[in-house]
Protein backbone atom coordinates (compact mmCIF):
# COMPACT_ATOMS: atom_id res chain seq x y z
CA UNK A 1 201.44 0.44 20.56
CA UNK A 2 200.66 -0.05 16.84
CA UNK A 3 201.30 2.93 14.37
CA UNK A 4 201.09 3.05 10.55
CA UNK A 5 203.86 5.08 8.64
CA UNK A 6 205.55 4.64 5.12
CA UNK A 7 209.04 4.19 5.13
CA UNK A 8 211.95 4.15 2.83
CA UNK A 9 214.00 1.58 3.13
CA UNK A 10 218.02 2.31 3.48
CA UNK A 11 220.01 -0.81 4.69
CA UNK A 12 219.03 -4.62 5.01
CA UNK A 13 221.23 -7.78 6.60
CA UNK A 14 220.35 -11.01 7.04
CA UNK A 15 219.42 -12.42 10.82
CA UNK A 16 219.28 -15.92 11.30
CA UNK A 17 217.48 -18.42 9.19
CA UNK A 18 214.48 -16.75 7.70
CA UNK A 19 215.02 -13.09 9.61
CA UNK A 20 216.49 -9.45 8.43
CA UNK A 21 217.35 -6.36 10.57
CA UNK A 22 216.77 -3.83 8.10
CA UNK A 23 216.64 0.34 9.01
CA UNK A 24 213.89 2.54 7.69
CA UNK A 25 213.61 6.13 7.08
CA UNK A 26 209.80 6.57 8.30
CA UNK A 27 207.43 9.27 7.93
CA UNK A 28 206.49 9.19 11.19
CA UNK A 29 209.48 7.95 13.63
CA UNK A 30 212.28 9.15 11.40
CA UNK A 31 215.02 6.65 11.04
CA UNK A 32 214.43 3.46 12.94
CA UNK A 33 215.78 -0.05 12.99
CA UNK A 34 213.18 -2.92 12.50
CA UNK A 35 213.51 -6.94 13.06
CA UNK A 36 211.15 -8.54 10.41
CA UNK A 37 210.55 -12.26 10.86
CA UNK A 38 210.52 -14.98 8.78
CA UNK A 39 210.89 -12.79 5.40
CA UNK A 40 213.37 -15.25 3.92
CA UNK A 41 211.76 -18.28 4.98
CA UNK A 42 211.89 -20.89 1.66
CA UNK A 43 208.55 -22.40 2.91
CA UNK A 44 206.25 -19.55 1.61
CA UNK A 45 206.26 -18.99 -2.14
CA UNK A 46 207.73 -15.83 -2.46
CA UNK A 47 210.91 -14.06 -0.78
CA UNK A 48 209.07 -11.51 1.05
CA UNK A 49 212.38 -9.88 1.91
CA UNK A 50 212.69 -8.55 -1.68
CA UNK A 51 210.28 -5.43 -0.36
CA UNK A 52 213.36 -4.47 1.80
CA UNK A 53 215.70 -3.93 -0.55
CA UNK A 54 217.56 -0.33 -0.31
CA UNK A 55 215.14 2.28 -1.78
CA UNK A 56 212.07 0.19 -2.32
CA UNK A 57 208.78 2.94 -0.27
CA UNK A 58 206.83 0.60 2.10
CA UNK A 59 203.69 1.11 4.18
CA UNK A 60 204.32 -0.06 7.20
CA UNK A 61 202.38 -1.13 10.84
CA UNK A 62 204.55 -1.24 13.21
CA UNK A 63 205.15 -1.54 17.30
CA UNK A 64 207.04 1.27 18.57
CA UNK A 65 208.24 1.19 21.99
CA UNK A 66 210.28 4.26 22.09
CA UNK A 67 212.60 3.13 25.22
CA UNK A 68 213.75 0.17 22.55
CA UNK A 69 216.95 0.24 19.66
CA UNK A 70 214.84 -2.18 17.78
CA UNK A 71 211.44 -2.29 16.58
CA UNK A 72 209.56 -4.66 15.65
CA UNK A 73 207.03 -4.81 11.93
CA UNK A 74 203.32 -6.65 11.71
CA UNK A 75 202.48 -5.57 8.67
CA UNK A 76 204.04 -4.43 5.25
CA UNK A 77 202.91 -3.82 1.65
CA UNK A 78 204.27 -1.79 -0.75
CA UNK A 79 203.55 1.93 -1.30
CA UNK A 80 204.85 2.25 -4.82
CA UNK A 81 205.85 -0.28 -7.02
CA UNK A 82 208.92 0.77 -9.42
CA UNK A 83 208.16 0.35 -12.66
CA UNK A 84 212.27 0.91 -14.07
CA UNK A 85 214.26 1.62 -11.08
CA UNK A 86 215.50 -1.43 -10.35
CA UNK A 87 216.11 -2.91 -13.82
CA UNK A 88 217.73 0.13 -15.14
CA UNK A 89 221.08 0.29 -14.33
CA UNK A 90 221.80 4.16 -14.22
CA UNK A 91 218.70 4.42 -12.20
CA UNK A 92 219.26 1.87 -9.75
CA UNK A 93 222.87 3.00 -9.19
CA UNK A 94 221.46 6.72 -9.01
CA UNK A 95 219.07 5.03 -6.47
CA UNK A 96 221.75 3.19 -4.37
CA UNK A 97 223.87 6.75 -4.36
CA UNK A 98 221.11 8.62 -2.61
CA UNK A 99 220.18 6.13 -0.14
CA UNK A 100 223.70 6.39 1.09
CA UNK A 101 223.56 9.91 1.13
CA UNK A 102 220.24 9.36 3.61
CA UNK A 103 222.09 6.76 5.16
CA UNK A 104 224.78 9.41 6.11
CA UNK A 105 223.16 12.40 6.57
CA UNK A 106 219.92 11.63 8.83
CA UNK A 107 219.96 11.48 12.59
CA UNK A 108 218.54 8.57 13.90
CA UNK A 109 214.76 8.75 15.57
CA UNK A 110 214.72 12.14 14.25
CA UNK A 111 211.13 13.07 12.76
CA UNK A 112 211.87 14.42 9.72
CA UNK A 113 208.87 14.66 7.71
CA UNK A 114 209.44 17.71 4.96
CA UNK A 115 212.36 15.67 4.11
CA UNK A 116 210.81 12.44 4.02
CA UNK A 117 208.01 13.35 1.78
CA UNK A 118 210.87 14.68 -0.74
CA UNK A 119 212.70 11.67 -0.34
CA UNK A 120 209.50 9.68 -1.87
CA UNK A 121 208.94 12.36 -4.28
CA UNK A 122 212.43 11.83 -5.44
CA UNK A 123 212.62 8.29 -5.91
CA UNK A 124 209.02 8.15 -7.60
CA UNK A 125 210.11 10.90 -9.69
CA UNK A 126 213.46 8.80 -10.45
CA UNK A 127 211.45 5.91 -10.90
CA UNK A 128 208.95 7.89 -13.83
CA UNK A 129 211.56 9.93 -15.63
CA UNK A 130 212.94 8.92 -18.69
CA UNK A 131 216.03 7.29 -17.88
CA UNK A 132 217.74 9.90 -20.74
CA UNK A 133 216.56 12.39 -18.16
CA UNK A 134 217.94 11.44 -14.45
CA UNK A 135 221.36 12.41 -14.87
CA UNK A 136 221.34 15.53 -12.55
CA UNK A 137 219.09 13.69 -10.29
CA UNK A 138 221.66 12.75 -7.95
CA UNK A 139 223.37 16.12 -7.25
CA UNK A 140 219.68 18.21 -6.91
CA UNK A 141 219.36 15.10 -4.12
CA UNK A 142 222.14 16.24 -1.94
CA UNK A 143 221.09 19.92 -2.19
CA UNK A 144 217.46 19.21 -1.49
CA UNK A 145 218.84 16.73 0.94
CA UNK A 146 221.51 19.92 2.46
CA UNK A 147 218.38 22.55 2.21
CA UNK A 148 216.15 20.47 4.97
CA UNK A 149 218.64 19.60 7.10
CA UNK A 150 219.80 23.06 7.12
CA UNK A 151 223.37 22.64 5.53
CA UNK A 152 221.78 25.23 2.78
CA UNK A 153 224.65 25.80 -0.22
CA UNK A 154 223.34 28.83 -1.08
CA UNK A 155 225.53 29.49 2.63
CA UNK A 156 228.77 28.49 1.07
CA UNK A 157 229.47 31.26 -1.38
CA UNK A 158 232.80 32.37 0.27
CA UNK A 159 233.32 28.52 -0.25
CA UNK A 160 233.30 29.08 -4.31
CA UNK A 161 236.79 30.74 -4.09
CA UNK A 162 240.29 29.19 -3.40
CA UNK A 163 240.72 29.12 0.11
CA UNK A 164 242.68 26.75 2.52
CA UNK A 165 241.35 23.10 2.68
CA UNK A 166 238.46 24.34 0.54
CA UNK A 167 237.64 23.23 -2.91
CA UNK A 168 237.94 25.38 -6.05
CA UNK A 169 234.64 25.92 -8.14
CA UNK A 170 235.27 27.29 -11.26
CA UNK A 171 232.78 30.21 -12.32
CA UNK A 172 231.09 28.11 -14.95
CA UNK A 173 230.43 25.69 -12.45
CA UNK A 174 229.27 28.10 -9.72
CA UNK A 175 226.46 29.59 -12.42
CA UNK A 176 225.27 26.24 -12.80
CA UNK A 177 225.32 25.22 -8.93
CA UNK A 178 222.96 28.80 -8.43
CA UNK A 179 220.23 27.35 -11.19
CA UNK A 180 220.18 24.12 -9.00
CA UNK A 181 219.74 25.71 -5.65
CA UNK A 182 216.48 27.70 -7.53
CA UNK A 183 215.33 24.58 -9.25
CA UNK A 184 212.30 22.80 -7.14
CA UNK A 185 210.52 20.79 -10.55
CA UNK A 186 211.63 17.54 -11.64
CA UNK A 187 210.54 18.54 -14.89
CA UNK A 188 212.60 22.09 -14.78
CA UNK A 189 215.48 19.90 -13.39
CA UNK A 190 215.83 17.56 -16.67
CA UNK A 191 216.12 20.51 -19.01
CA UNK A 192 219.48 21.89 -17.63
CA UNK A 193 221.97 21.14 -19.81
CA UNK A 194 225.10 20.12 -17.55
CA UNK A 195 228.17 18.37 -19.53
CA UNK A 196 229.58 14.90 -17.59
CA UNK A 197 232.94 16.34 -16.13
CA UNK A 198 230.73 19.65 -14.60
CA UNK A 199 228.26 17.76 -12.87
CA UNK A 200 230.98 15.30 -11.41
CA UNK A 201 233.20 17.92 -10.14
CA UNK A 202 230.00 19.82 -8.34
CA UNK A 203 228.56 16.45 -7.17
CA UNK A 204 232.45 15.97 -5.67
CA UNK A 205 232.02 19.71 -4.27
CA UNK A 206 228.79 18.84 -2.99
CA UNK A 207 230.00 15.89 -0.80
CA UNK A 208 233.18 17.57 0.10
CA UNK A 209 231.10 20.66 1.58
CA UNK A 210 228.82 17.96 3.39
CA UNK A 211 232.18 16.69 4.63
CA UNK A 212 233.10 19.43 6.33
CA UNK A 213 229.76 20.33 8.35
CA UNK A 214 228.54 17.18 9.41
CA UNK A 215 229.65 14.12 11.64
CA UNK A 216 228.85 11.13 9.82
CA UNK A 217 229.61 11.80 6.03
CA UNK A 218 232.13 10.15 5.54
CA UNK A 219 233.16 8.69 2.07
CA UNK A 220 230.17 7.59 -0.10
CA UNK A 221 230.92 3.99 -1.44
CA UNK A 222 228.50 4.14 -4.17
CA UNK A 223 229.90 7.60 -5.63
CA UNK A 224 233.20 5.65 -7.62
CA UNK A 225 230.04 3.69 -9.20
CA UNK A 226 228.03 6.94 -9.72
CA UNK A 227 230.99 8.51 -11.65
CA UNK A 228 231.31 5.31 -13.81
CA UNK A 229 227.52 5.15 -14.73
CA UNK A 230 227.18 9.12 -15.59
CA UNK A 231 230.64 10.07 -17.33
């Protein structure tokens, strides 16, 4: 049966010739893993697998056949079409940082759809901000990303003190970690003034806290990048 849904893409590899198995985060189906046919083919004049590059919002029609691991797409266009994102280098590495984080944290074929529609806010909000503005983007992801899911920080206040396997937040830091977890404005979000070494070390406490509670974590790949970019 045909269904429309956007979709965020998260992960694309190449299949075959011309093909691509690529895995979405949809509106409607949650995470799902789609073939797409003849994307890369060199006879058409442009490389239609360019829309499934990590990050890029898609509206999608697709077959879903929910006793199937992989779907299949008949139609695609794009939903939003970045403007900055991918040509700016702290945004697109901000970008490729919180699709892992998706990547990581979302249970597959769950419908999710609070958190996808602040998933698309986020990266159309990353995608309009001035780029002197996105640096505290990625760490009000993961809590936004920890409030839906139900791994809510505000929870880990005995976590702010020394304890055993736990790590240390400073009380600096902790102040600045309780103005995020109010913060729900992009806007709001751009004016806090966080210094480069602060917002690493809660970004590392964010991640290590994620650690801890859920299965699939894991280490984040793109976070030695994200510390490059934003120090």
């Amino acid at each position: 049966m045909l269904h429309k849904t956007n979709g965020i893409v998260l992960r694309s590899v190449k299949y075959g010739e011309s093909s691509i198995v690529t895995t979405i985060f949809t509106s409607v189906f949650g995470v799902q893993t789609y073939m797409v046919q003849g994307v890369r083919s060199t006879k058409v004049k442009q490389n239609r697998g360019s829309f499934f590059q990590p990050g890029m919002l898609l509206e999608l029609v697709v077959y879903q056949q929910p006793q199937k691991n992989m779907q299949r797409i008949k139609e695609f266009k794009a939903a939003y079409i970045y403007t900055t994102l991918q040509e700016d280098i702290i945004k697109n590495s901000i970008s490729l940082f919180s699709v892992e984080v998706l990547l990581r944290l979302l249970p597959e074929h769950a419908e999710l759809p609070q958190l996808f529609d602040e998933a698309y806010e986020y990266f159309v909000a990353l995608d309009q901000m001035p780029g002197k503005q996105v640096a505290n983007f990625p760490l009000f992801f993961i809590i936004q990303c920890s409030k839906v899911l139900g791994y809510d920080l505000k929870d880990a206040e005995p976590a702010l003190q020394p304890g055993i396997g736990i790590p240390f937040i400073n009380d600096e830091d902790g102040k600045i970690l309780g103005i995020l977890l109010e913060v729900n404005d992009y806007n709001a979000l751009a004016q806090i003034k966080i210094n480069a070494d602060a917002r690493l070390r809660l970004t590392d406490w964010c991640v290590s806290y994620l650690q801890r509670h859920t299965e699939h974590m894991g280490n984040l790949r793109s976070l030695a990048v994200l510390r490059e970019i934003l120090h």
